[in-house]
PDBML (XML) file of the C-alpha atoms, coordinates in Angstrom:
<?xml version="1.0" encoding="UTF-8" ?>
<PDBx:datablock datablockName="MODEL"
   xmlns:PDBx="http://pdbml.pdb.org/schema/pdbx-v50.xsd"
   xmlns:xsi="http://www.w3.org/2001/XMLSchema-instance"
   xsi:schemaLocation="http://pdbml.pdb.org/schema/pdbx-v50.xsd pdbx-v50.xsd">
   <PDBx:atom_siteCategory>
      <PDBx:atom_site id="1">
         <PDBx:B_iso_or_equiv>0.00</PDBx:B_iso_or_equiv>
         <PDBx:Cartn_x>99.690</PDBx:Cartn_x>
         <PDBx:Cartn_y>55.600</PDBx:Cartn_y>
         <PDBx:Cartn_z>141.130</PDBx:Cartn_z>
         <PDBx:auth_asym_id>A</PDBx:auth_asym_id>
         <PDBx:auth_atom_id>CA</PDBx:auth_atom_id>
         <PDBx:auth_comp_id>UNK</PDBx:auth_comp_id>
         <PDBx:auth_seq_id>1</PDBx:auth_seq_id>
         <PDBx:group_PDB>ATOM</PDBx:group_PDB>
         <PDBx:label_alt_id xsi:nil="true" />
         <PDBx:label_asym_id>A</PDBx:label_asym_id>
         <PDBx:label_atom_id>CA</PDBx:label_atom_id>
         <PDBx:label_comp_id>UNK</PDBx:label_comp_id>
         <PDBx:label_entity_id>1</PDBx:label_entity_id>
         <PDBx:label_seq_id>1</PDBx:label_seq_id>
         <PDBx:occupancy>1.00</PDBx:occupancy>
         <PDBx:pdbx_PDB_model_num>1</PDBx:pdbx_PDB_model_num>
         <PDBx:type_symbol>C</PDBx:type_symbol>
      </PDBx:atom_site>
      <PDBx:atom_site id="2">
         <PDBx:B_iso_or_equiv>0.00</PDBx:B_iso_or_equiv>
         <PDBx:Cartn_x>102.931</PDBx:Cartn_x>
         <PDBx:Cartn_y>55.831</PDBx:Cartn_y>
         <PDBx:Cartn_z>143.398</PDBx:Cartn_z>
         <PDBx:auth_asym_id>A</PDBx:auth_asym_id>
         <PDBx:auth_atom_id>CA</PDBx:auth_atom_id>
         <PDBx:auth_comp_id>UNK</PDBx:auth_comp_id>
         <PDBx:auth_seq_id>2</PDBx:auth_seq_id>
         <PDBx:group_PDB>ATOM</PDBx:group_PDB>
         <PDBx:label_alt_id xsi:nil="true" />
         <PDBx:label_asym_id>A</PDBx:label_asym_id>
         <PDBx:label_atom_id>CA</PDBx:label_atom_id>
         <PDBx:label_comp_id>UNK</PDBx:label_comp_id>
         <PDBx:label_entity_id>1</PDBx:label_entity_id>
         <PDBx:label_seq_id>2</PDBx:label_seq_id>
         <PDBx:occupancy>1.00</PDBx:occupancy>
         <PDBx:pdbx_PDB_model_num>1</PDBx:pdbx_PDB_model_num>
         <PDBx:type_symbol>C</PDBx:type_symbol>
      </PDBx:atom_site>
      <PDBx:atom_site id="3">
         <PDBx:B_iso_or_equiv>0.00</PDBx:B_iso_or_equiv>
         <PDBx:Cartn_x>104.709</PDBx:Cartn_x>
         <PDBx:Cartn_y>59.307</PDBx:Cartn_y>
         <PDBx:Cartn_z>142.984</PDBx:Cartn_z>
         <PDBx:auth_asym_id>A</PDBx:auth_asym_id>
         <PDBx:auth_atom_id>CA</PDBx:auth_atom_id>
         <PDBx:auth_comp_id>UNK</PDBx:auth_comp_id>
         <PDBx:auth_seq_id>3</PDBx:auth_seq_id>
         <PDBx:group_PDB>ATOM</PDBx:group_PDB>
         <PDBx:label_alt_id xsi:nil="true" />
         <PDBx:label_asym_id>A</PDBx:label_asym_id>
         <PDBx:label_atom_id>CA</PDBx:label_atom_id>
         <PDBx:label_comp_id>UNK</PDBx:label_comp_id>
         <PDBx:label_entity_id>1</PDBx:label_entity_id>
         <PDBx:label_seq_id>3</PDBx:label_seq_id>
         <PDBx:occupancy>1.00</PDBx:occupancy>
         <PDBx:pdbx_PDB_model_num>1</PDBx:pdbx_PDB_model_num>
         <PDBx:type_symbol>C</PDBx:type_symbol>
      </PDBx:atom_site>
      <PDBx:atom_site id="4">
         <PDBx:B_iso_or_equiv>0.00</PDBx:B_iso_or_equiv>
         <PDBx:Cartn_x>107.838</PDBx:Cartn_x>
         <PDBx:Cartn_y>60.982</PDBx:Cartn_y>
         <PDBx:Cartn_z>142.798</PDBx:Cartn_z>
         <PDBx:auth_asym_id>A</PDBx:auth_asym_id>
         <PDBx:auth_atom_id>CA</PDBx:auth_atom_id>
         <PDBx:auth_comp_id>UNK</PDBx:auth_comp_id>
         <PDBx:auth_seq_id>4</PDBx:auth_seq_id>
         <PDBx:group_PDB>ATOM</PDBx:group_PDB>
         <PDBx:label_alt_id xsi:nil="true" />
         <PDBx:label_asym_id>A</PDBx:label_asym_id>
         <PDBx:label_atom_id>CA</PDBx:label_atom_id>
         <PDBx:label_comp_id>UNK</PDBx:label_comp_id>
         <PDBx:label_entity_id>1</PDBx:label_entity_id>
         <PDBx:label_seq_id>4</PDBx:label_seq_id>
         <PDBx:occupancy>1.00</PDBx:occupancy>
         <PDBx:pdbx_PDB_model_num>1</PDBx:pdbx_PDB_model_num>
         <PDBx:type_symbol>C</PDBx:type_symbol>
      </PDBx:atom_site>
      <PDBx:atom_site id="5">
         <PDBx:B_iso_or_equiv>0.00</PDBx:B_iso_or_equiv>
         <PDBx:Cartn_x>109.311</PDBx:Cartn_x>
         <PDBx:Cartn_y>63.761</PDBx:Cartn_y>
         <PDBx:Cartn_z>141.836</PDBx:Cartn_z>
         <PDBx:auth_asym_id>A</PDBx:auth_asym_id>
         <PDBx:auth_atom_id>CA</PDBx:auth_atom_id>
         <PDBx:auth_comp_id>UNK</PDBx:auth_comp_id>
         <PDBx:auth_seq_id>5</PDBx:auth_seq_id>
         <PDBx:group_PDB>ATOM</PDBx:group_PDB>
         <PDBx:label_alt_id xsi:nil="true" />
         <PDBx:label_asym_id>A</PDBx:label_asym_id>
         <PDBx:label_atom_id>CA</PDBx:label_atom_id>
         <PDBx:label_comp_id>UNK</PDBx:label_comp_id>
         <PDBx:label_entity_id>1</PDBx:label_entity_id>
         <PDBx:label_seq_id>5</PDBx:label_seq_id>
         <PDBx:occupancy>1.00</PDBx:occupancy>
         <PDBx:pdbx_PDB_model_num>1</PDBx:pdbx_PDB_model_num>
         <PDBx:type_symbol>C</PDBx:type_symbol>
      </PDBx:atom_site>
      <PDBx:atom_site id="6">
         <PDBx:B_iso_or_equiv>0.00</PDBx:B_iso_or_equiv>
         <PDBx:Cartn_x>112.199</PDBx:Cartn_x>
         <PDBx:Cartn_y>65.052</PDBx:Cartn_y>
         <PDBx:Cartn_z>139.269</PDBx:Cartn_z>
         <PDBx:auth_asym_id>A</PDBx:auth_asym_id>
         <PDBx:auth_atom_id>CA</PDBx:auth_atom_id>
         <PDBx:auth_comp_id>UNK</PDBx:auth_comp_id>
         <PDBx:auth_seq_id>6</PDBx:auth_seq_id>
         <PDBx:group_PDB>ATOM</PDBx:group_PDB>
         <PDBx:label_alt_id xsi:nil="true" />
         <PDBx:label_asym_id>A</PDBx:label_asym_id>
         <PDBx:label_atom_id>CA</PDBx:label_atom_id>
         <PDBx:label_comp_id>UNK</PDBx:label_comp_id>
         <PDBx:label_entity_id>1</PDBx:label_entity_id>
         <PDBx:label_seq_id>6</PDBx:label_seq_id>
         <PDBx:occupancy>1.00</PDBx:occupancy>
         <PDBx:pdbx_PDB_model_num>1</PDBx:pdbx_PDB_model_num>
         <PDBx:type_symbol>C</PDBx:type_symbol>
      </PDBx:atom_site>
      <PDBx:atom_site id="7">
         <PDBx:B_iso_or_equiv>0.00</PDBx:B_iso_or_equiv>
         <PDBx:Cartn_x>113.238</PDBx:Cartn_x>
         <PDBx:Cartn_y>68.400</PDBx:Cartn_y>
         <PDBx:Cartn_z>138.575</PDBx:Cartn_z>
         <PDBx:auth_asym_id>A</PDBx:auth_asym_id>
         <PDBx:auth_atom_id>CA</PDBx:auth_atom_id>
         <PDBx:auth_comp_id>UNK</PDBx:auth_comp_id>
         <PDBx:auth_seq_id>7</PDBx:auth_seq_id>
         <PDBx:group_PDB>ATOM</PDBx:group_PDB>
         <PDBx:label_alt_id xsi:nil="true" />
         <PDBx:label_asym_id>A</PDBx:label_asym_id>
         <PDBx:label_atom_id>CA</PDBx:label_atom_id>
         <PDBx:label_comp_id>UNK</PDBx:label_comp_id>
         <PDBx:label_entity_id>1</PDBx:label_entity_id>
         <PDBx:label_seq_id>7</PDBx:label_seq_id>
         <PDBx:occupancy>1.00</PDBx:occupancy>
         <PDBx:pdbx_PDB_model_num>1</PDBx:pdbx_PDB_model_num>
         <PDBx:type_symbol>C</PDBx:type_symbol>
      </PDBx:atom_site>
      <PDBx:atom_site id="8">
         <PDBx:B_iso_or_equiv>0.00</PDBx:B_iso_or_equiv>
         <PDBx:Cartn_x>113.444</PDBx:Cartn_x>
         <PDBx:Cartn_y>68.958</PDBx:Cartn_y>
         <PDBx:Cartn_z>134.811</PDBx:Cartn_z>
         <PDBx:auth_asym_id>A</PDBx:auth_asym_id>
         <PDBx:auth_atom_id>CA</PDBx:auth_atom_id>
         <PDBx:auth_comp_id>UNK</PDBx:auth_comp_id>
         <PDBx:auth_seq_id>8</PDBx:auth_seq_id>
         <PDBx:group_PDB>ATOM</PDBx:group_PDB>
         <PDBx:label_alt_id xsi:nil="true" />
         <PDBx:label_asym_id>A</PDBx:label_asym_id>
         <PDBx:label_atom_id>CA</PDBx:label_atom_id>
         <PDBx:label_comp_id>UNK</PDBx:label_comp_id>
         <PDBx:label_entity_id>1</PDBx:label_entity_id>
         <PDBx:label_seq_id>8</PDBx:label_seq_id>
         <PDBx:occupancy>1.00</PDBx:occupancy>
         <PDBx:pdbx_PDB_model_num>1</PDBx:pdbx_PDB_model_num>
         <PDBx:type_symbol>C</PDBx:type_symbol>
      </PDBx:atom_site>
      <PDBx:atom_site id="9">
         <PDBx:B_iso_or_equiv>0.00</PDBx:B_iso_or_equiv>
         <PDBx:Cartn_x>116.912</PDBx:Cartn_x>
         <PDBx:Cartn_y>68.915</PDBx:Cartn_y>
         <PDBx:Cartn_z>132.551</PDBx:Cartn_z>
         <PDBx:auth_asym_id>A</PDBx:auth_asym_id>
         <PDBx:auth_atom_id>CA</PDBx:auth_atom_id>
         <PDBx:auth_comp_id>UNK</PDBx:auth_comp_id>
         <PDBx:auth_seq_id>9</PDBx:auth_seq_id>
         <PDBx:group_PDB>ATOM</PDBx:group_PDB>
         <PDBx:label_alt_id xsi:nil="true" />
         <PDBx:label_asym_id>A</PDBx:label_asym_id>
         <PDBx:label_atom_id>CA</PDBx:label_atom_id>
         <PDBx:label_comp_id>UNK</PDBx:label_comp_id>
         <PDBx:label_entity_id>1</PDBx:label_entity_id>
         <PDBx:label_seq_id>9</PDBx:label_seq_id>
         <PDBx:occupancy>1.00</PDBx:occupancy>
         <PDBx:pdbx_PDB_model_num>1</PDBx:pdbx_PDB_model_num>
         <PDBx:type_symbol>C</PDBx:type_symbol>
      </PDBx:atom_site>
      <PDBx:atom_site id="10">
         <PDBx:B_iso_or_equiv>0.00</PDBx:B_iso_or_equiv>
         <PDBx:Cartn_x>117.995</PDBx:Cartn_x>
         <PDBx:Cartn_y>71.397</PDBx:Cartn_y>
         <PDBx:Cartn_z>129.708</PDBx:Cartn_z>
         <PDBx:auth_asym_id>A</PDBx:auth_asym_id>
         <PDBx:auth_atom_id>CA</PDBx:auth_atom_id>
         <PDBx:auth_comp_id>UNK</PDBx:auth_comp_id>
         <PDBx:auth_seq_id>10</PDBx:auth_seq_id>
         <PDBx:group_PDB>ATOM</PDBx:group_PDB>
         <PDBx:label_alt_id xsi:nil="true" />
         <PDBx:label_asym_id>A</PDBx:label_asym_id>
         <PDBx:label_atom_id>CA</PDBx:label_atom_id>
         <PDBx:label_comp_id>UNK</PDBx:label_comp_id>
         <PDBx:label_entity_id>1</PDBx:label_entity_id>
         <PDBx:label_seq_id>10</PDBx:label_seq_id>
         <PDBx:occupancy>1.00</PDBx:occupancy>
         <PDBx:pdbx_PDB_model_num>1</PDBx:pdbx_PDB_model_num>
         <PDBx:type_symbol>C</PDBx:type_symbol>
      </PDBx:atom_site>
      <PDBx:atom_site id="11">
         <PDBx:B_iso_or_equiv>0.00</PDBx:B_iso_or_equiv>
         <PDBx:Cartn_x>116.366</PDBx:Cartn_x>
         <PDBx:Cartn_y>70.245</PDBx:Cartn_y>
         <PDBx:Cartn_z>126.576</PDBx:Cartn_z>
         <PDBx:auth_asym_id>A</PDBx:auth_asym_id>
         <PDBx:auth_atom_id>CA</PDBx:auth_atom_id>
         <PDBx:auth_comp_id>UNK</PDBx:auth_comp_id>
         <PDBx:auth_seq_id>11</PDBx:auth_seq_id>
         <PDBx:group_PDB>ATOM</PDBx:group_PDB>
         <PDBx:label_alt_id xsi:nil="true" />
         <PDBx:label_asym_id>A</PDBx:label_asym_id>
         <PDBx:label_atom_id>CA</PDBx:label_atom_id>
         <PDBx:label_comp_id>UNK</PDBx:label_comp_id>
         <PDBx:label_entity_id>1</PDBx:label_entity_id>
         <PDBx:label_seq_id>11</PDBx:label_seq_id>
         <PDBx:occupancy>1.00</PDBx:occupancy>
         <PDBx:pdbx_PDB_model_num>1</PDBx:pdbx_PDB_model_num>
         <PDBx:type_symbol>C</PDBx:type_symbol>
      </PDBx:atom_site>
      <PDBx:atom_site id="12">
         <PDBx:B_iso_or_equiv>0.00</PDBx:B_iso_or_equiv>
         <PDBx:Cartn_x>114.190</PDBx:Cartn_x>
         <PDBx:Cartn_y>67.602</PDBx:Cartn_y>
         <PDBx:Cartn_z>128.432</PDBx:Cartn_z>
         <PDBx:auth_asym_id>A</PDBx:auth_asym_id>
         <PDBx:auth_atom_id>CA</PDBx:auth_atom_id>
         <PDBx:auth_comp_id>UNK</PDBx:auth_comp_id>
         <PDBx:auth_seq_id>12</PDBx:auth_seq_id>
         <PDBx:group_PDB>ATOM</PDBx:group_PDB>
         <PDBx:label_alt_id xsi:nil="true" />
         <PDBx:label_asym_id>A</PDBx:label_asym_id>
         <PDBx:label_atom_id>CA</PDBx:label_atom_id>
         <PDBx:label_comp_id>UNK</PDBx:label_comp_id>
         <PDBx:label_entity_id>1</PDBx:label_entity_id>
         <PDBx:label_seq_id>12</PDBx:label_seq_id>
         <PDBx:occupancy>1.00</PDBx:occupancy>
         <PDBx:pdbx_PDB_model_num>1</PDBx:pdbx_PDB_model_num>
         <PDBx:type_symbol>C</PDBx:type_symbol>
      </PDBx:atom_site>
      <PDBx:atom_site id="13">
         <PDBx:B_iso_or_equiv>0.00</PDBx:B_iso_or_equiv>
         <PDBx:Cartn_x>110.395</PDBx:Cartn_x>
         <PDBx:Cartn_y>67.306</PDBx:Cartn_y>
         <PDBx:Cartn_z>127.281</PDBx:Cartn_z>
         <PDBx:auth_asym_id>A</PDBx:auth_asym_id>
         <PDBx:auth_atom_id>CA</PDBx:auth_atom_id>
         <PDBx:auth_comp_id>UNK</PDBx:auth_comp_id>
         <PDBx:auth_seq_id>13</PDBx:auth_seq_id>
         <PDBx:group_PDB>ATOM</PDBx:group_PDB>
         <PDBx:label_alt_id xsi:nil="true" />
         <PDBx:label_asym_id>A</PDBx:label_asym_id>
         <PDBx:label_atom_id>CA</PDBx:label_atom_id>
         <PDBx:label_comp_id>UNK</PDBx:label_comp_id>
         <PDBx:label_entity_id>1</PDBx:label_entity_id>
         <PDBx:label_seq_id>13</PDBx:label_seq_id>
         <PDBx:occupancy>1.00</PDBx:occupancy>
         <PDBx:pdbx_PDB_model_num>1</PDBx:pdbx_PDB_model_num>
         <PDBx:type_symbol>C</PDBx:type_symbol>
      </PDBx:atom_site>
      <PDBx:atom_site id="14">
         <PDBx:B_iso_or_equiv>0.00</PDBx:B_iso_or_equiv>
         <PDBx:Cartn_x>107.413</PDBx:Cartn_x>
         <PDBx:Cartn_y>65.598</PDBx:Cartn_y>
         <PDBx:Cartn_z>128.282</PDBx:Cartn_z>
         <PDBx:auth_asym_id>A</PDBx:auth_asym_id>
         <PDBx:auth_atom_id>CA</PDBx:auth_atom_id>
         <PDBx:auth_comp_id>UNK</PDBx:auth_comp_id>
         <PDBx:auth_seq_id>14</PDBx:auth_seq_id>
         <PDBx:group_PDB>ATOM</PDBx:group_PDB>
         <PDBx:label_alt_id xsi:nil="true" />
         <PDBx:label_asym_id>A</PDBx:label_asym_id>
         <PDBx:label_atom_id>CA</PDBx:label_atom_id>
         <PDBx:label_comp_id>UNK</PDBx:label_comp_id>
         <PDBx:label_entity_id>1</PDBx:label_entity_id>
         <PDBx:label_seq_id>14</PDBx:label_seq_id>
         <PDBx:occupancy>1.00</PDBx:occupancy>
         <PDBx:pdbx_PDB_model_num>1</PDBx:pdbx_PDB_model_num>
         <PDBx:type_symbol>C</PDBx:type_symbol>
      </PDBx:atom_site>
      <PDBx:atom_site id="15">
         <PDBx:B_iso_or_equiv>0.00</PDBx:B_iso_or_equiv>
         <PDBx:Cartn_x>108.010</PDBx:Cartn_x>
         <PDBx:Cartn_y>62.572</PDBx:Cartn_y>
         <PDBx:Cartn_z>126.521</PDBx:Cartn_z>
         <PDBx:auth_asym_id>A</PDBx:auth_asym_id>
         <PDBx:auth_atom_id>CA</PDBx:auth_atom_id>
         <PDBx:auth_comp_id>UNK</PDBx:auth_comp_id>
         <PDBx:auth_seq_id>15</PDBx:auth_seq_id>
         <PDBx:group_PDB>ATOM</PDBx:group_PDB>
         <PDBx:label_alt_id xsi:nil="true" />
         <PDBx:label_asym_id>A</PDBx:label_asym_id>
         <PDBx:label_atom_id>CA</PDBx:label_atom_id>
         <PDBx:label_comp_id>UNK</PDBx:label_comp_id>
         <PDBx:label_entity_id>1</PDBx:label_entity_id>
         <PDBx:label_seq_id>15</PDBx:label_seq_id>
         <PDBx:occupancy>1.00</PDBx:occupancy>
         <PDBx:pdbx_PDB_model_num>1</PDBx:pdbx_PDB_model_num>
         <PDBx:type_symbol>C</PDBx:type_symbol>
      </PDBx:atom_site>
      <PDBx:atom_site id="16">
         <PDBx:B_iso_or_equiv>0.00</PDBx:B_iso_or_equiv>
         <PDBx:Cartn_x>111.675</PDBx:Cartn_x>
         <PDBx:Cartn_y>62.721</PDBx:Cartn_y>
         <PDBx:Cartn_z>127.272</PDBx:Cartn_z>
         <PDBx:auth_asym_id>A</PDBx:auth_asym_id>
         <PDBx:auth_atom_id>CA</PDBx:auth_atom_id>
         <PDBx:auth_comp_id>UNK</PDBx:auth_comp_id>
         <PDBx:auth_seq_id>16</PDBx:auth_seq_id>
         <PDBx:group_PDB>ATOM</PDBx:group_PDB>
         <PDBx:label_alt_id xsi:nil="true" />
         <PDBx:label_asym_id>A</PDBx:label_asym_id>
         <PDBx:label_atom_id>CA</PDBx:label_atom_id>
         <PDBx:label_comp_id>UNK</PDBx:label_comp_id>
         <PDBx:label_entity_id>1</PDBx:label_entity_id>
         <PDBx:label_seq_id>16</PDBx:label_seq_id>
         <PDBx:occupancy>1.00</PDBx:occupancy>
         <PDBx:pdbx_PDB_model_num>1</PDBx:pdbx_PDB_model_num>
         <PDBx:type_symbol>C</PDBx:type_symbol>
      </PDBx:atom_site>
      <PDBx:atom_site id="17">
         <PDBx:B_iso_or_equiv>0.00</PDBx:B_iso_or_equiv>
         <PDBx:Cartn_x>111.135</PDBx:Cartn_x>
         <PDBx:Cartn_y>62.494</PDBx:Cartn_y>
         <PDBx:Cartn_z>131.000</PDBx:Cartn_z>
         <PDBx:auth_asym_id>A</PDBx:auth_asym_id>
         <PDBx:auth_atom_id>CA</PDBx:auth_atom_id>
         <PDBx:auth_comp_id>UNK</PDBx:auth_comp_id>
         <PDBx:auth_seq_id>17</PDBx:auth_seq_id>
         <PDBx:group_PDB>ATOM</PDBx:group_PDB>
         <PDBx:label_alt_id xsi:nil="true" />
         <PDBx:label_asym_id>A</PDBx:label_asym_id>
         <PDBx:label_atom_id>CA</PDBx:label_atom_id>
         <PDBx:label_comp_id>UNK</PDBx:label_comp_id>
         <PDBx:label_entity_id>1</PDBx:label_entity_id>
         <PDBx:label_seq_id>17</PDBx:label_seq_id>
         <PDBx:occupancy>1.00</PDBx:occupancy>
         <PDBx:pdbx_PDB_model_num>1</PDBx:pdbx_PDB_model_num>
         <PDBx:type_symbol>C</PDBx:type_symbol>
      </PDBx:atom_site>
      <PDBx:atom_site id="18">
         <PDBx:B_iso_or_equiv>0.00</PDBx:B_iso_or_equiv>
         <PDBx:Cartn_x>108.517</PDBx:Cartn_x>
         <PDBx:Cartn_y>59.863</PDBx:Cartn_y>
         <PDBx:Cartn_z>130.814</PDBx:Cartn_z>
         <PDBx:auth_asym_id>A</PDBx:auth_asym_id>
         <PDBx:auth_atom_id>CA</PDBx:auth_atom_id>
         <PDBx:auth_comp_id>UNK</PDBx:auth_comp_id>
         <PDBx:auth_seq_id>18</PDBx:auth_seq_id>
         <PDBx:group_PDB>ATOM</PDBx:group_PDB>
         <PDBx:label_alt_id xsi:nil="true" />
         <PDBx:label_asym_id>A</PDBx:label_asym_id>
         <PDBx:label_atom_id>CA</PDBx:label_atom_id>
         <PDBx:label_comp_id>UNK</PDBx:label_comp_id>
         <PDBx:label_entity_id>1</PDBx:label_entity_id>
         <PDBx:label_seq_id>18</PDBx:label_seq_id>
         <PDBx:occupancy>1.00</PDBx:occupancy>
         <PDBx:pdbx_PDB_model_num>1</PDBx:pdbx_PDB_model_num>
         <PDBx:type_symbol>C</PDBx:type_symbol>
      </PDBx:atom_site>
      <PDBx:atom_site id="19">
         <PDBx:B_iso_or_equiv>0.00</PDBx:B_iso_or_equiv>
         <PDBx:Cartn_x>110.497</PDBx:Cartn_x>
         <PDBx:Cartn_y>57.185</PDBx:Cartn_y>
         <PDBx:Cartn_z>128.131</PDBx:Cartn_z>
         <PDBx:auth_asym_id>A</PDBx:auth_asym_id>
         <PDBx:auth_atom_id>CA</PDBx:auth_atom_id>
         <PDBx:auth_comp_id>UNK</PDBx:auth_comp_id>
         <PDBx:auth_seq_id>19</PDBx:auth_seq_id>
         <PDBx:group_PDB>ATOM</PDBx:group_PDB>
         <PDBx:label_alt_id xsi:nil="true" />
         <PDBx:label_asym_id>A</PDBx:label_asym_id>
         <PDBx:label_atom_id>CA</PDBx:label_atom_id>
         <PDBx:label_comp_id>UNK</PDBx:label_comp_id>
         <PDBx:label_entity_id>1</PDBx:label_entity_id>
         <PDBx:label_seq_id>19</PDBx:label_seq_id>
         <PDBx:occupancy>1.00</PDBx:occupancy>
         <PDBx:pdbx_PDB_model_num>1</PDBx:pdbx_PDB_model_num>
         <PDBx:type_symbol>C</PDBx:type_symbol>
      </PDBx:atom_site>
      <PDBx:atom_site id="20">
         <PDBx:B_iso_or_equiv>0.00</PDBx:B_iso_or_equiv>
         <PDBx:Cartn_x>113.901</PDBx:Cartn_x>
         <PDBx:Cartn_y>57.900</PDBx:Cartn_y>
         <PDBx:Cartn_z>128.724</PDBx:Cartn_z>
         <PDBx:auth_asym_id>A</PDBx:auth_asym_id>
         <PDBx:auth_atom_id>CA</PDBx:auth_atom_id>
         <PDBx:auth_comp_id>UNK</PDBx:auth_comp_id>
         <PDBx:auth_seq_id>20</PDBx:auth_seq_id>
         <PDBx:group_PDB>ATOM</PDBx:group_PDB>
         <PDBx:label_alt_id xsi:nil="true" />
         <PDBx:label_asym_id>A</PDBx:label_asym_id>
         <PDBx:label_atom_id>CA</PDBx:label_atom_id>
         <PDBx:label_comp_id>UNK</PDBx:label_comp_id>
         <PDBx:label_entity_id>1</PDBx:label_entity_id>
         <PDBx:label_seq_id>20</PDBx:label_seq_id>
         <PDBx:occupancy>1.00</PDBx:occupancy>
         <PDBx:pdbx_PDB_model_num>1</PDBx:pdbx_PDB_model_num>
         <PDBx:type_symbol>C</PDBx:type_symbol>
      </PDBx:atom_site>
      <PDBx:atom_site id="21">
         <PDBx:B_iso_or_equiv>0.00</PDBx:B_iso_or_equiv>
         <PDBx:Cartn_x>114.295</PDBx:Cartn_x>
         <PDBx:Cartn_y>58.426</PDBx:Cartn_y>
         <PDBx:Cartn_z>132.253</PDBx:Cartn_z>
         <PDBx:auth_asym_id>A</PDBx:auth_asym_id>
         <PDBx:auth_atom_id>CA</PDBx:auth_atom_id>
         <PDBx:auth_comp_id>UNK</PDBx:auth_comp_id>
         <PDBx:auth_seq_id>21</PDBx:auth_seq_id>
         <PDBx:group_PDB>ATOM</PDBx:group_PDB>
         <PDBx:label_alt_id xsi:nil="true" />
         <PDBx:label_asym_id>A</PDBx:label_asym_id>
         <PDBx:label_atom_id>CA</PDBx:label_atom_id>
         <PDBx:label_comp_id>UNK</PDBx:label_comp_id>
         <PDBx:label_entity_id>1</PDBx:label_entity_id>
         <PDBx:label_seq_id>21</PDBx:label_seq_id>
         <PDBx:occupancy>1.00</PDBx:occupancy>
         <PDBx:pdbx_PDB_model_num>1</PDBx:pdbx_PDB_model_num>
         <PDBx:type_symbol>C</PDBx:type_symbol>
      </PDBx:atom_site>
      <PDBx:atom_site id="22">
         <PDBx:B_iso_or_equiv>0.00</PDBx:B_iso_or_equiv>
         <PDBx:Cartn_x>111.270</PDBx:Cartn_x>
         <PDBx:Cartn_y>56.583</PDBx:Cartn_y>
         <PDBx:Cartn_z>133.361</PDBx:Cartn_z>
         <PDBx:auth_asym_id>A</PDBx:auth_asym_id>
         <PDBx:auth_atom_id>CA</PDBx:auth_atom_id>
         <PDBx:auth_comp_id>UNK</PDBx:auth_comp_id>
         <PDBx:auth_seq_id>22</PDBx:auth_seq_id>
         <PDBx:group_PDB>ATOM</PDBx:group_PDB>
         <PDBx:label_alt_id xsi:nil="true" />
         <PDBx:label_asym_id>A</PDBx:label_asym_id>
         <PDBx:label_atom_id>CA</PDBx:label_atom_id>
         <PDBx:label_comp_id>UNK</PDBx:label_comp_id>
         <PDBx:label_entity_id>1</PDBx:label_entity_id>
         <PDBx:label_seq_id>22</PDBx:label_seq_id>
         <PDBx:occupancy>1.00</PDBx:occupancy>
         <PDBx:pdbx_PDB_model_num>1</PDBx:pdbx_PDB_model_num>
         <PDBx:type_symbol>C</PDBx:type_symbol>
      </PDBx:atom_site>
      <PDBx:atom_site id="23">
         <PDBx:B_iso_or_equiv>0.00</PDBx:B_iso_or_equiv>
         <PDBx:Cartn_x>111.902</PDBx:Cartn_x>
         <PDBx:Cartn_y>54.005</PDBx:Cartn_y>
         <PDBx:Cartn_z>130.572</PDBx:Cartn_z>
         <PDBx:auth_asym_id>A</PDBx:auth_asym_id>
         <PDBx:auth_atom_id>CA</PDBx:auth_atom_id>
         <PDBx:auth_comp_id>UNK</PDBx:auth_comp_id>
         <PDBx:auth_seq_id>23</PDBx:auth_seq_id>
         <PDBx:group_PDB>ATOM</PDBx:group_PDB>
         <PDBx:label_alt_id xsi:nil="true" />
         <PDBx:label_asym_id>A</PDBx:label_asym_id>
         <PDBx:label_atom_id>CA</PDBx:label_atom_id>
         <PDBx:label_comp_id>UNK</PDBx:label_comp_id>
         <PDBx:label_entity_id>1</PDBx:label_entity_id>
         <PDBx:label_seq_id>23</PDBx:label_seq_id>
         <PDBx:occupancy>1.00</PDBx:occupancy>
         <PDBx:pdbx_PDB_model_num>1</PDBx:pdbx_PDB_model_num>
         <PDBx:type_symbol>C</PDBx:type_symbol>
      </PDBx:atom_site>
      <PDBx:atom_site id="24">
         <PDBx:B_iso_or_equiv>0.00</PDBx:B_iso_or_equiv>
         <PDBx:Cartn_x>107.472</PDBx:Cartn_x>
         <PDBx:Cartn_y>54.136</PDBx:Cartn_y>
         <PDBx:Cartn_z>130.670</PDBx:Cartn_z>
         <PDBx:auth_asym_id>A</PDBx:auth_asym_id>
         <PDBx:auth_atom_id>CA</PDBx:auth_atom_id>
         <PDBx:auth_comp_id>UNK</PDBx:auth_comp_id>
         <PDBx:auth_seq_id>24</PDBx:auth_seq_id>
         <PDBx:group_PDB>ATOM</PDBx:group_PDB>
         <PDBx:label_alt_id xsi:nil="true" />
         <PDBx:label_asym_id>A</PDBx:label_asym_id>
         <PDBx:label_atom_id>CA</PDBx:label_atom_id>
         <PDBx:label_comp_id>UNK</PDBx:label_comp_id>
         <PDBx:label_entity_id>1</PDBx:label_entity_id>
         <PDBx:label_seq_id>24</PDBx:label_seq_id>
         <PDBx:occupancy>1.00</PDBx:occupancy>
         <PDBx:pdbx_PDB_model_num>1</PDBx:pdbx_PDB_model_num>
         <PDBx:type_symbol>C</PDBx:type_symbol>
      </PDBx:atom_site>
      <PDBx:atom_site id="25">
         <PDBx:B_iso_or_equiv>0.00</PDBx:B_iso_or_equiv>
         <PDBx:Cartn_x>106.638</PDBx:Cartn_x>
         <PDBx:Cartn_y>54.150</PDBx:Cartn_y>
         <PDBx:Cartn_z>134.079</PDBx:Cartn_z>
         <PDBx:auth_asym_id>A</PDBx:auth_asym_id>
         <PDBx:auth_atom_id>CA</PDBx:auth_atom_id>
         <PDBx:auth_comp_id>UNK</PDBx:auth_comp_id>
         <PDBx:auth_seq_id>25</PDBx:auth_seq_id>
         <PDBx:group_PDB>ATOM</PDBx:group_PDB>
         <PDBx:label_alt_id xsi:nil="true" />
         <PDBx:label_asym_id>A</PDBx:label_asym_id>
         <PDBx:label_atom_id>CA</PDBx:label_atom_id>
         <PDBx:label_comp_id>UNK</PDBx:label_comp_id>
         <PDBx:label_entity_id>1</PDBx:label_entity_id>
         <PDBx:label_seq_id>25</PDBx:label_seq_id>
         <PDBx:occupancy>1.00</PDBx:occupancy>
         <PDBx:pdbx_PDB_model_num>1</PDBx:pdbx_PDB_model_num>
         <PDBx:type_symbol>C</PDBx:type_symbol>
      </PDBx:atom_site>
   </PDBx:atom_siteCategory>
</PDBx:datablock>
């Protein structure tokens, strides 16, 4: 893996983060 980080939004979920703003990265 490489990391980052990103501090969670209103309303934002697991999936949220990880197909929205990581489009499945």
């Amino acid at each position: 893996q490489a990391n980052t980080s990103y501090v969670v939004k209103q309303d934002d979920t697991y999936l949220v983060i990880a197909n929205n703003t990581f489009a499945g990265l």
